[in-house]
C-alpha atoms as a PDB file:
ATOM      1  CA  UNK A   1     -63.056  53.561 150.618  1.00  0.00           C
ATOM      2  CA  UNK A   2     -63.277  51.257 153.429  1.00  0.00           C
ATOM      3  CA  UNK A   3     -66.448  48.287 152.788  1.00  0.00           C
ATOM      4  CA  UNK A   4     -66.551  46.029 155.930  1.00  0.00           C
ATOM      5  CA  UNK A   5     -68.350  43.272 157.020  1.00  0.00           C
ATOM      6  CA  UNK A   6     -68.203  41.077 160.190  1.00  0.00           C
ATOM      7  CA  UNK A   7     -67.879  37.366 159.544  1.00  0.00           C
ATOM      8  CA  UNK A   8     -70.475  35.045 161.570  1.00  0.00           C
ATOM      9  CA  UNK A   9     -69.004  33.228 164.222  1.00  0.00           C
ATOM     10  CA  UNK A  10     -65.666  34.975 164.290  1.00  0.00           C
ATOM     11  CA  UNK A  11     -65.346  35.545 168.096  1.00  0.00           C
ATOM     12  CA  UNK A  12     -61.617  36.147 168.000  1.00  0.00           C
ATOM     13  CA  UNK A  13     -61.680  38.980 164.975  1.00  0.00           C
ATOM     14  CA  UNK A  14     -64.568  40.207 165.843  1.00  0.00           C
ATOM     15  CA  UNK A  15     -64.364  42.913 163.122  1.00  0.00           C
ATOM     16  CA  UNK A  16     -63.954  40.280 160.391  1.00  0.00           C
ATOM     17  CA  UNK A  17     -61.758  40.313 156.826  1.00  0.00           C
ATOM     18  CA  UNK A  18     -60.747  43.541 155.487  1.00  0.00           C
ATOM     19  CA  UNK A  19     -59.608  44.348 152.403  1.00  0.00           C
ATOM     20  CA  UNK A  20     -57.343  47.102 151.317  1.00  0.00           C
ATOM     21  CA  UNK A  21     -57.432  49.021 148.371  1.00  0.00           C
ATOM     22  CA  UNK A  22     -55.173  52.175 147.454  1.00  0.00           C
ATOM     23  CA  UNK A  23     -55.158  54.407 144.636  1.00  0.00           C
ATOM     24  CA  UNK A  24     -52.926  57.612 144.437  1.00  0.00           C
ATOM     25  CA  UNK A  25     -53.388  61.246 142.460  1.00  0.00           C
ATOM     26  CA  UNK A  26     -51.182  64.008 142.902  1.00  0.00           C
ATOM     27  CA  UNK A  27     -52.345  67.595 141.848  1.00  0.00           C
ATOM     28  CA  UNK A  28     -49.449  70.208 141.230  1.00  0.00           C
ATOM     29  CA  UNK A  29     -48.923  70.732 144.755  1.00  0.00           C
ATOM     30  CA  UNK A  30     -47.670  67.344 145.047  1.00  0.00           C
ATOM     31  CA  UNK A  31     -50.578  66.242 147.851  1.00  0.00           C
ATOM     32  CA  UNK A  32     -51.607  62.921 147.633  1.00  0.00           C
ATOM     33  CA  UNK A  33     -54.708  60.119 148.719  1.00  0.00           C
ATOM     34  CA  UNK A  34     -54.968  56.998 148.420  1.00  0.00           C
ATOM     35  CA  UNK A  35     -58.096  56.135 146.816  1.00  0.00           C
ATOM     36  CA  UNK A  36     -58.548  59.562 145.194  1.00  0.00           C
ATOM     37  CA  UNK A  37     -59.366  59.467 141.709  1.00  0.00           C
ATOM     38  CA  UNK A  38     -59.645  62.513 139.941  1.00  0.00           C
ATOM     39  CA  UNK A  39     -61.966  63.172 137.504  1.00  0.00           C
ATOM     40  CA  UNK A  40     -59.663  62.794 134.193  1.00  0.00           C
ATOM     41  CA  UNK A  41     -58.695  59.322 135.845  1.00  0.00           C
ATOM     42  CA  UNK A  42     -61.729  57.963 134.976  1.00  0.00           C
ATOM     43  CA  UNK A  43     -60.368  54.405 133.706  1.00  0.00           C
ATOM     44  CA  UNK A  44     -59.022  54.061 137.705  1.00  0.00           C
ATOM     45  CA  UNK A  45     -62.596  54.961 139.634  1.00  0.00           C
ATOM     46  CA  UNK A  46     -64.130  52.344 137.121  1.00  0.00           C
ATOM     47  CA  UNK A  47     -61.748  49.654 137.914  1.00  0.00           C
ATOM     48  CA  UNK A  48     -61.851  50.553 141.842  1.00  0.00           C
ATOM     49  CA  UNK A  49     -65.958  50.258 141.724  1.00  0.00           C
ATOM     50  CA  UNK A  50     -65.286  46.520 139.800  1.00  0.00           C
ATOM     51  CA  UNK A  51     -62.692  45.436 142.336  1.00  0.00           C
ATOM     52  CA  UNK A  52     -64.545  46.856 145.319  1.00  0.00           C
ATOM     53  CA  UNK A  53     -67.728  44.988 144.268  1.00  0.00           C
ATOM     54  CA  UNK A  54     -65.853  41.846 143.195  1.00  0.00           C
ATOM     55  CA  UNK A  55     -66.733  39.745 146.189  1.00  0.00           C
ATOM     56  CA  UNK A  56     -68.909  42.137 148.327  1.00  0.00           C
ATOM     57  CA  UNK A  57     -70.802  39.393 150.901  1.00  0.00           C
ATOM     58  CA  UNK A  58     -66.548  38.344 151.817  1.00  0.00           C
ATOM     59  CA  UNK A  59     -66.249  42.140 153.401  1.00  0.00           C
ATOM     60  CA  UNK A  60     -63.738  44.637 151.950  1.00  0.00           C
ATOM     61  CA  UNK A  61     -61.870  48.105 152.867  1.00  0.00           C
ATOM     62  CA  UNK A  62     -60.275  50.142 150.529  1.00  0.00           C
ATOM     63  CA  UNK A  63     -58.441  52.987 151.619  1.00  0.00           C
ATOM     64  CA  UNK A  64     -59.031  56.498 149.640  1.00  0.00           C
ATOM     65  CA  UNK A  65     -61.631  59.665 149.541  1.00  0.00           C
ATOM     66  CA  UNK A  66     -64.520  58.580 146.959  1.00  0.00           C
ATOM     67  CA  UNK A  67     -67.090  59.339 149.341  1.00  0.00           C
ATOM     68  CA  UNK A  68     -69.934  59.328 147.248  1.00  0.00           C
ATOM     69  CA  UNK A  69     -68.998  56.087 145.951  1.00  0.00           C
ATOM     70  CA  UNK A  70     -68.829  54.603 149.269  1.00  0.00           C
ATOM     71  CA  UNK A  71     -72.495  55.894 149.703  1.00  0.00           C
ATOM     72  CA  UNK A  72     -73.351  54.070 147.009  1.00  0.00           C
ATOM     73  CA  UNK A  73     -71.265  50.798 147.743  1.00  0.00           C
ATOM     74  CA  UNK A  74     -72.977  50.858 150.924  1.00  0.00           C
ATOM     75  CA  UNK A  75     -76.087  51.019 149.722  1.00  0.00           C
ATOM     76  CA  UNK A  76     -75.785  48.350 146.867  1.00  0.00           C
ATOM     77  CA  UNK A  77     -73.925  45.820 148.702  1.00  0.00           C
ATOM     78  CA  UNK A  78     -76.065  46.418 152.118  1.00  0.00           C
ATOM     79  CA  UNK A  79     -72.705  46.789 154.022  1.00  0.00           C
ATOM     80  CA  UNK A  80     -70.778  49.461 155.812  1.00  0.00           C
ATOM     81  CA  UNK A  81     -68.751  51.390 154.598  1.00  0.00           C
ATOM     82  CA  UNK A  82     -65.626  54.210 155.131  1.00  0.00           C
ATOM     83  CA  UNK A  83     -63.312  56.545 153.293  1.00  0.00           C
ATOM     84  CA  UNK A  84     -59.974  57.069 154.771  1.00  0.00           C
ATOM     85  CA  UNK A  85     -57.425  59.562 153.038  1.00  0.00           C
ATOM     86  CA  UNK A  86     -54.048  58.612 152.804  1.00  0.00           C
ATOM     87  CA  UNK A  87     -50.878  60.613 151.123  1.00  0.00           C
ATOM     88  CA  UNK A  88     -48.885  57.741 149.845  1.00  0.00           C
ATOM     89  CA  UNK A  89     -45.534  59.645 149.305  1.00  0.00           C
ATOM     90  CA  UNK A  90     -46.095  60.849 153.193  1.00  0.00           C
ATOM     91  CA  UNK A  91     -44.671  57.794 155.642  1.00  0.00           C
ATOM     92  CA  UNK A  92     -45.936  59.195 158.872  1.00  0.00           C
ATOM     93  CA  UNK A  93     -49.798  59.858 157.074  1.00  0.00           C
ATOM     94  CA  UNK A  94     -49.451  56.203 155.919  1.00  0.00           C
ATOM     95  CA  UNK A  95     -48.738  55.325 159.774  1.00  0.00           C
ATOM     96  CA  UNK A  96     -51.699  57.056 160.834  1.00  0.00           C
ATOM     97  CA  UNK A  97     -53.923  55.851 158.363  1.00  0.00           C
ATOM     98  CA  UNK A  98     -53.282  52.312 158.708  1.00  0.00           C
ATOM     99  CA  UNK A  99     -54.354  52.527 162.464  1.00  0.00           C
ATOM    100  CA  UNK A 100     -57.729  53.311 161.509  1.00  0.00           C
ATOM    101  CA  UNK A 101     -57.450  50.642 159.398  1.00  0.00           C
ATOM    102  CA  UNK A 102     -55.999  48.276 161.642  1.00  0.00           C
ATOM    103  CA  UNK A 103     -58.656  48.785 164.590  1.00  0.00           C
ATOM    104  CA  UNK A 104     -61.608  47.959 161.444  1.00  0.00           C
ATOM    105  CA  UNK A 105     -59.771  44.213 161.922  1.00  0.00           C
ATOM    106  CA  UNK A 106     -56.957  42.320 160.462  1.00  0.00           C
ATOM    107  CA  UNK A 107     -56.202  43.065 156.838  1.00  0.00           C
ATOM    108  CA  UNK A 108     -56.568  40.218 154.254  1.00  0.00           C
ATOM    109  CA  UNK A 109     -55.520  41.746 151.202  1.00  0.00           C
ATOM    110  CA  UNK A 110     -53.756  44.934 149.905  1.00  0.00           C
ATOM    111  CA  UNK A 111     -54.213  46.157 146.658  1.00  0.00           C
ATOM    112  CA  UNK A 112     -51.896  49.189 145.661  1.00  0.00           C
ATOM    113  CA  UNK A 113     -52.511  51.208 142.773  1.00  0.00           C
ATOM    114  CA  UNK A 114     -50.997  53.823 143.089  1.00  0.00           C
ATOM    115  CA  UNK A 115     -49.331  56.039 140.498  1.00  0.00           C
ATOM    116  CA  UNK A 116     -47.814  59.949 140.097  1.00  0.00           C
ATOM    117  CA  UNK A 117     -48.868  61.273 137.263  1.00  0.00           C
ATOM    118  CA  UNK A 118     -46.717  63.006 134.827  1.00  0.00           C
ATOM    119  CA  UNK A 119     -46.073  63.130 131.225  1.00  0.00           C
ATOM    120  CA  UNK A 120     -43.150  61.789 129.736  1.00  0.00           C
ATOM    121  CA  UNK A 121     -39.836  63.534 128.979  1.00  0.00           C
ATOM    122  CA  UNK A 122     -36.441  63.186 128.552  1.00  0.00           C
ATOM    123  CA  UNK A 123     -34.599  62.909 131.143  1.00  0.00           C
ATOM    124  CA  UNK A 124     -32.156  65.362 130.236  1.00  0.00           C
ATOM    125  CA  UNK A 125     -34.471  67.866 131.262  1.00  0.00           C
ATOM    126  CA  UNK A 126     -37.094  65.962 133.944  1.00  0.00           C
ATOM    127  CA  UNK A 127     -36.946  67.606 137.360  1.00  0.00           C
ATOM    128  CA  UNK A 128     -35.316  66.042 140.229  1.00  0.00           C
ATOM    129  CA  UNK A 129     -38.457  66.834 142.041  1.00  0.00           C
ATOM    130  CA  UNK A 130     -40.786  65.173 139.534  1.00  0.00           C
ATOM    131  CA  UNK A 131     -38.228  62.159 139.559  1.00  0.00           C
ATOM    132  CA  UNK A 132     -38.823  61.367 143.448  1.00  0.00           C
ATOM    133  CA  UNK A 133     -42.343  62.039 143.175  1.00  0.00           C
ATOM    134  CA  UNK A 134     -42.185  59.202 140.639  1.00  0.00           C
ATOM    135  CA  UNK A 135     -40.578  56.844 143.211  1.00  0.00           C
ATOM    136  CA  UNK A 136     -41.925  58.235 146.192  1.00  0.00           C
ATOM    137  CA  UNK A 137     -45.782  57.320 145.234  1.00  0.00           C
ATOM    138  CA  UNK A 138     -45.050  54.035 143.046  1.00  0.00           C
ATOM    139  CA  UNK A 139     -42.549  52.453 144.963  1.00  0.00           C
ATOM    140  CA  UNK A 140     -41.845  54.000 148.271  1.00  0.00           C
ATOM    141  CA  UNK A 141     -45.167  54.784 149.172  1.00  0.00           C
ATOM    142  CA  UNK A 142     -45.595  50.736 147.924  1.00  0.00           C
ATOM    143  CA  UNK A 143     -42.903  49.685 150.720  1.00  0.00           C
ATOM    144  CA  UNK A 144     -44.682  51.546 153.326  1.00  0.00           C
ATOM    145  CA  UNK A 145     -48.053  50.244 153.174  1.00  0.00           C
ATOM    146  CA  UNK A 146     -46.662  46.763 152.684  1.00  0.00           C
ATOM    147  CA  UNK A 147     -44.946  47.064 155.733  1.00  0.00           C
ATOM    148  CA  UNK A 148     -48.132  48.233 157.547  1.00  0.00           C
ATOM    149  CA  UNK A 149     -49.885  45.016 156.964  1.00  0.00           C
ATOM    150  CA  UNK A 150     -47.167  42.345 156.258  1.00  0.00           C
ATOM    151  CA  UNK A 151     -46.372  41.823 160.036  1.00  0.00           C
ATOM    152  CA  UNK A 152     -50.289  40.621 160.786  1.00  0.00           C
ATOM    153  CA  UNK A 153     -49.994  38.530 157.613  1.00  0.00           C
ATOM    154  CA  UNK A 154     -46.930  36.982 158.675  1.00  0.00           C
ATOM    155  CA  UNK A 155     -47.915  36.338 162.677  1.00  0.00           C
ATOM    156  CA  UNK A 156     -51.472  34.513 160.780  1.00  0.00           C
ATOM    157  CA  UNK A 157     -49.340  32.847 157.781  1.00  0.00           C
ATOM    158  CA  UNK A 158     -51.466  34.288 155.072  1.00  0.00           C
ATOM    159  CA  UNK A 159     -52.563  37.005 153.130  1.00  0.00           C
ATOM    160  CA  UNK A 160     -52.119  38.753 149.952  1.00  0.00           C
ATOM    161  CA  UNK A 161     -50.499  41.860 148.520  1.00  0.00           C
ATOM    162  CA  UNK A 162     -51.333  42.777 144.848  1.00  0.00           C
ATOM    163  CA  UNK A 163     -48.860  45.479 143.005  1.00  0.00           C
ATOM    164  CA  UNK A 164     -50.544  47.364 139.867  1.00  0.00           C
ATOM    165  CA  UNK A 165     -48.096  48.056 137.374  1.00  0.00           C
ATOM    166  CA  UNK A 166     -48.760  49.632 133.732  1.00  0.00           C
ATOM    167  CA  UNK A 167     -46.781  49.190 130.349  1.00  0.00           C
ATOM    168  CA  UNK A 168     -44.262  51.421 132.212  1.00  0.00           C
ATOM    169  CA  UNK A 169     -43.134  48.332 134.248  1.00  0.00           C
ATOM    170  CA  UNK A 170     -41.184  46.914 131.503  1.00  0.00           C
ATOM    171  CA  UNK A 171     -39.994  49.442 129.671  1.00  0.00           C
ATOM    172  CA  UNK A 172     -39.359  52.309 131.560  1.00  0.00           C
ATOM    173  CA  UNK A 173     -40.345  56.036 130.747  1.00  0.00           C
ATOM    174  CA  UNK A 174     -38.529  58.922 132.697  1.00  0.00           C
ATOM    175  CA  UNK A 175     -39.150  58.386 136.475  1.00  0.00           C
ATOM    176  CA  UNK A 176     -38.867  55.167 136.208  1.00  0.00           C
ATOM    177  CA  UNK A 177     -41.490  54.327 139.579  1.00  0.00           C
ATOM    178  CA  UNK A 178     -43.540  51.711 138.001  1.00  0.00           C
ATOM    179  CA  UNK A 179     -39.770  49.956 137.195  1.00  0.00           C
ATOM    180  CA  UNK A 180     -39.024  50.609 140.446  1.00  0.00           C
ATOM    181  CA  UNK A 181     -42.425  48.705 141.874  1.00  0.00           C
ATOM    182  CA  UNK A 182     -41.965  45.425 139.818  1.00  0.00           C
ATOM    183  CA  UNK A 183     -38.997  45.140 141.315  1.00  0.00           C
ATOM    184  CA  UNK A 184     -39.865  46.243 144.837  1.00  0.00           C
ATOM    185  CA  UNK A 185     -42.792  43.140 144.726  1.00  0.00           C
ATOM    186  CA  UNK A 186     -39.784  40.346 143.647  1.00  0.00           C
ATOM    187  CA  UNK A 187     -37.904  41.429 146.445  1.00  0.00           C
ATOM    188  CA  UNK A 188     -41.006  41.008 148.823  1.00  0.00           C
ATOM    189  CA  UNK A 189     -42.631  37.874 146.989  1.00  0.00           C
ATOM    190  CA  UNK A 190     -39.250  35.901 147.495  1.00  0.00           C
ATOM    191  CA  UNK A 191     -38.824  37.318 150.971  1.00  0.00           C
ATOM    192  CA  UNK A 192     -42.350  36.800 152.418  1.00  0.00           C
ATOM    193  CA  UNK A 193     -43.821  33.837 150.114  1.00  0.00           C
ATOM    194  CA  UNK A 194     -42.349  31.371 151.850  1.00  0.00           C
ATOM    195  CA  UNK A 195     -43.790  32.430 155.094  1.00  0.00           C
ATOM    196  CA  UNK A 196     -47.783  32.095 153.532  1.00  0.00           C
ATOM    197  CA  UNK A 197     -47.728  35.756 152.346  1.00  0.00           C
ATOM    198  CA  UNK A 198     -49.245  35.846 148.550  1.00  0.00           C
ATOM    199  CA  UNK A 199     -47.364  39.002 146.775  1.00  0.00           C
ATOM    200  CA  UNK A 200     -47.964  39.259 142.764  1.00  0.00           C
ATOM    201  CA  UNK A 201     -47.331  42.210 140.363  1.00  0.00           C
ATOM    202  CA  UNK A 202     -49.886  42.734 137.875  1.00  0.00           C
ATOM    203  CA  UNK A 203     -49.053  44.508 134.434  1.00  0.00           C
ATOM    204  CA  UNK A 204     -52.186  46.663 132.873  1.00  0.00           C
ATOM    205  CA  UNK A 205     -50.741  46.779 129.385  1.00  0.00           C
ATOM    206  CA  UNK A 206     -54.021  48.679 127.973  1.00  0.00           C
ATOM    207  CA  UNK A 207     -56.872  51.418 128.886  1.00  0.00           C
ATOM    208  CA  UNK A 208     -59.570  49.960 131.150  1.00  0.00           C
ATOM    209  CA  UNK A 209     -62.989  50.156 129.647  1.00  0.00           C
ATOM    210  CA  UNK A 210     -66.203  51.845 130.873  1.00  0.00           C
ATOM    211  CA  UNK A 211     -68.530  50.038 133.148  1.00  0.00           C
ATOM    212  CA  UNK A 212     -70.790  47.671 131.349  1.00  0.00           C
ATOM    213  CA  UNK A 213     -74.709  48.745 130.837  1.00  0.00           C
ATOM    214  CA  UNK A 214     -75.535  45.693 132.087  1.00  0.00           C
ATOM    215  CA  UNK A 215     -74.587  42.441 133.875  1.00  0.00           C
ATOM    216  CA  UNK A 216     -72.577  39.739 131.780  1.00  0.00           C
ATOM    217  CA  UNK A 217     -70.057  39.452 128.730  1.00  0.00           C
ATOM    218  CA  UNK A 218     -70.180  42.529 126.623  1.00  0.00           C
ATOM    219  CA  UNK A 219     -73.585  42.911 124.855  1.00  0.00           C
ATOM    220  CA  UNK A 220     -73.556  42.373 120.496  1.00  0.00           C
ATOM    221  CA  UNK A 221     -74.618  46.428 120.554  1.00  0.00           C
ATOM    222  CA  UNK A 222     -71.434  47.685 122.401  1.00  0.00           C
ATOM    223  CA  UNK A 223     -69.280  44.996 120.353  1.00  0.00           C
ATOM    224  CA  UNK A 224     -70.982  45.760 116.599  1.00  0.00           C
ATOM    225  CA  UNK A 225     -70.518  49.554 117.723  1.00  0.00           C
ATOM    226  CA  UNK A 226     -67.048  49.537 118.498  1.00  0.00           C
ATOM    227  CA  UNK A 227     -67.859  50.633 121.831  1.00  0.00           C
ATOM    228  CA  UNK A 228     -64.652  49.542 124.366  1.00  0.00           C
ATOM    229  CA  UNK A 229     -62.566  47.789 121.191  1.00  0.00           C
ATOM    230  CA  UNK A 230     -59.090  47.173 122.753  1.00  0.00           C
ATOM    231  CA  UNK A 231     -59.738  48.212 125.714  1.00  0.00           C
ATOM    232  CA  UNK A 232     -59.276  45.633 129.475  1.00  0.00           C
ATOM    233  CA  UNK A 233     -62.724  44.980 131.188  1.00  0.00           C
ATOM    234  CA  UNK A 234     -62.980  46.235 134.534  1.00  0.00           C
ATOM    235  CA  UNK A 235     -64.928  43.249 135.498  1.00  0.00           C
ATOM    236  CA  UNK A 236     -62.746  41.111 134.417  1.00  0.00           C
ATOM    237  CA  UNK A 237     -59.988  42.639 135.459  1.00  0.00           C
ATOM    238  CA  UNK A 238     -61.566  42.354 139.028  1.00  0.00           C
ATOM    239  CA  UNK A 239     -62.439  38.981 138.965  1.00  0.00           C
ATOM    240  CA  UNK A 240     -58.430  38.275 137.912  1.00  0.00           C
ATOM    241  CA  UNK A 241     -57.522  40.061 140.902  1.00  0.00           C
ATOM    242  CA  UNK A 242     -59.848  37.835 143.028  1.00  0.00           C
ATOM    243  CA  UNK A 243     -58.627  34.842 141.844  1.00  0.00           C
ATOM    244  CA  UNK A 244     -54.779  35.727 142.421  1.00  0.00           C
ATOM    245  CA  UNK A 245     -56.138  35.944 146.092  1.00  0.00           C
ATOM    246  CA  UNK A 246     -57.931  32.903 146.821  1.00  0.00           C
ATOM    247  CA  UNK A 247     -55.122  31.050 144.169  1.00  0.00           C
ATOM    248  CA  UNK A 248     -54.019  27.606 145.764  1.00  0.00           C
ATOM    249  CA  UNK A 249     -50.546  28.466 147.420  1.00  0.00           C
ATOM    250  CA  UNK A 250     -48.909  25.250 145.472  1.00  0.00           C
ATOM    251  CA  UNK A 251     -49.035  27.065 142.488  1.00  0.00           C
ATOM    252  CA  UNK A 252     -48.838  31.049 142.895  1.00  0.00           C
ATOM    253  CA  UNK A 253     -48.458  33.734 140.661  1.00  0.00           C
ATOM    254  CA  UNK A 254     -45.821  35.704 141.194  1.00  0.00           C
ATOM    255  CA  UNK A 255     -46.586  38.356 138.020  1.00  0.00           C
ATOM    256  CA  UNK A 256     -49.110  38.645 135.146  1.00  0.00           C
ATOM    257  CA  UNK A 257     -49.889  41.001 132.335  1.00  0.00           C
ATOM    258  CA  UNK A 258     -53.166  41.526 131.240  1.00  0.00           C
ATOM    259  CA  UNK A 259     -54.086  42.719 127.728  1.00  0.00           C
ATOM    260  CA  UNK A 260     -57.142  43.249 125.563  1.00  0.00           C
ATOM    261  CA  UNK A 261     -57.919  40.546 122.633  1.00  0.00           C
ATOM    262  CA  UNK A 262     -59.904  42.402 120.486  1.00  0.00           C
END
């Protein structure tokens, strides 16, 4: 999903701030997009509405399908809008894709959350295919779309790559690509920090709750009910996100783990 919006009085990029989302499904045929969520990933499309909404008037893109939501994003925020599909285990559709992003304007921020989906095994019997899929979407597919953006991030000293890691992060199941990512964003942060380039890993050690009914902390009904007890909320989540971005550049984050405290 791709929400844009020009900022006043920016003659040189015209097209204004963009920033970049990615999410990642594969369905037994191994095809990807960034951005898809599939219907049993629930926890994902609420987290990608919070994040997308987080700081609508600043202008956002994420990449991914969700056209409906972008519909309503649009709507909502009063601000444009576009869906661009991207298979993150594919280099050359990752190419492609990032040229329609690039000609929206410069990106500002990438967010990659991207993950393959499998259920755990032993490794004794998990396929190599399933293995590479694992590292192919979480990590390789990672590298690549850094790469797409880090260059104009570098050339304007600034910017900010976030890397969505799980549980899996730390301790390892079989496929190890979430492993893989944590240490794919050290490598970059100690690379690239130094040159104004923001790159954290963030560790979702929990589910991520349904959207609120309403605006707010969550309301004495949901919290006498039981309703979302140990779960991470989405709006929260966001706003943690946000604030990793605009962080002051003395004191960066370089990874975080966020929990529920029920």
């Amino acid at each position: 999903i791709a929400i844009k919006k020009s900022i006043p009085g920016d003659d040189k990029k015209k097209h204004g701030k963009l920033y970049l989302f990615t999410r990642h499904c594969c369905n037994s045929r191994g095809w990807a997009q960034a951005g898809s969520i599939h219907r049993p990933q629930v926890r994902s499309r609420r987290l990608h509405r919070c994040h997308s909404r987080s700081r609508p008037r600043h202008g956002f893109i994420c990449t991914g399908r969700l056209s409906k939501l972008a519909e309503e994003i649009a709507r909502e925020e009063k601000t444009q809008v576009f869906a661009i599909r991207i298979d993150c285990s594919d280099s050359k559709c990752i190419r492609d894709a990032f040229e329609g992003v690039h000609s929206l304007g410069f990106v500002e921020v990438l967010v990659y959350n991207a993950n393959h989906l499998s259920h755990p095994t032993s490794l004794q019997h998990i396929s190599l295919d399933t293995f590479q899929k694992s590292l192919a979407v979480s990590a390789v597919g990672a590298f690549h779309c850094a790469q797409q953006v880090l260059t104009g991030m570098v050339e304007r000293g600034k910017g900010t790559i976030l890397f969505t890691g799980c549980s899996a992060s730390l301790n390892a199941i079989p496929g190890c690509g979430k492993f893989a990512l944590r240490a794919l964003a050290q490598c970059l942060a100690r690379e690239f920090q130094p040159q104004g380039v923001h790159i954290a890993h963030v560790i979702m050690d929990g589910a991520v709750a349904p959207p609120r009914r309403r605006l707010g902390s969550v309301s004495d009904e949901s919290i006498s009910s039981g309703e979302d007890e140990g779960t991470l909320d989405p709006d929260a989540v966001a706003q943690t996100y946000w604030q990793l971005h605009v962080q002051d550049r003395t004191a960066w984050t370089q990874e975080m783990d966020l929990r529920s405290n029920p």
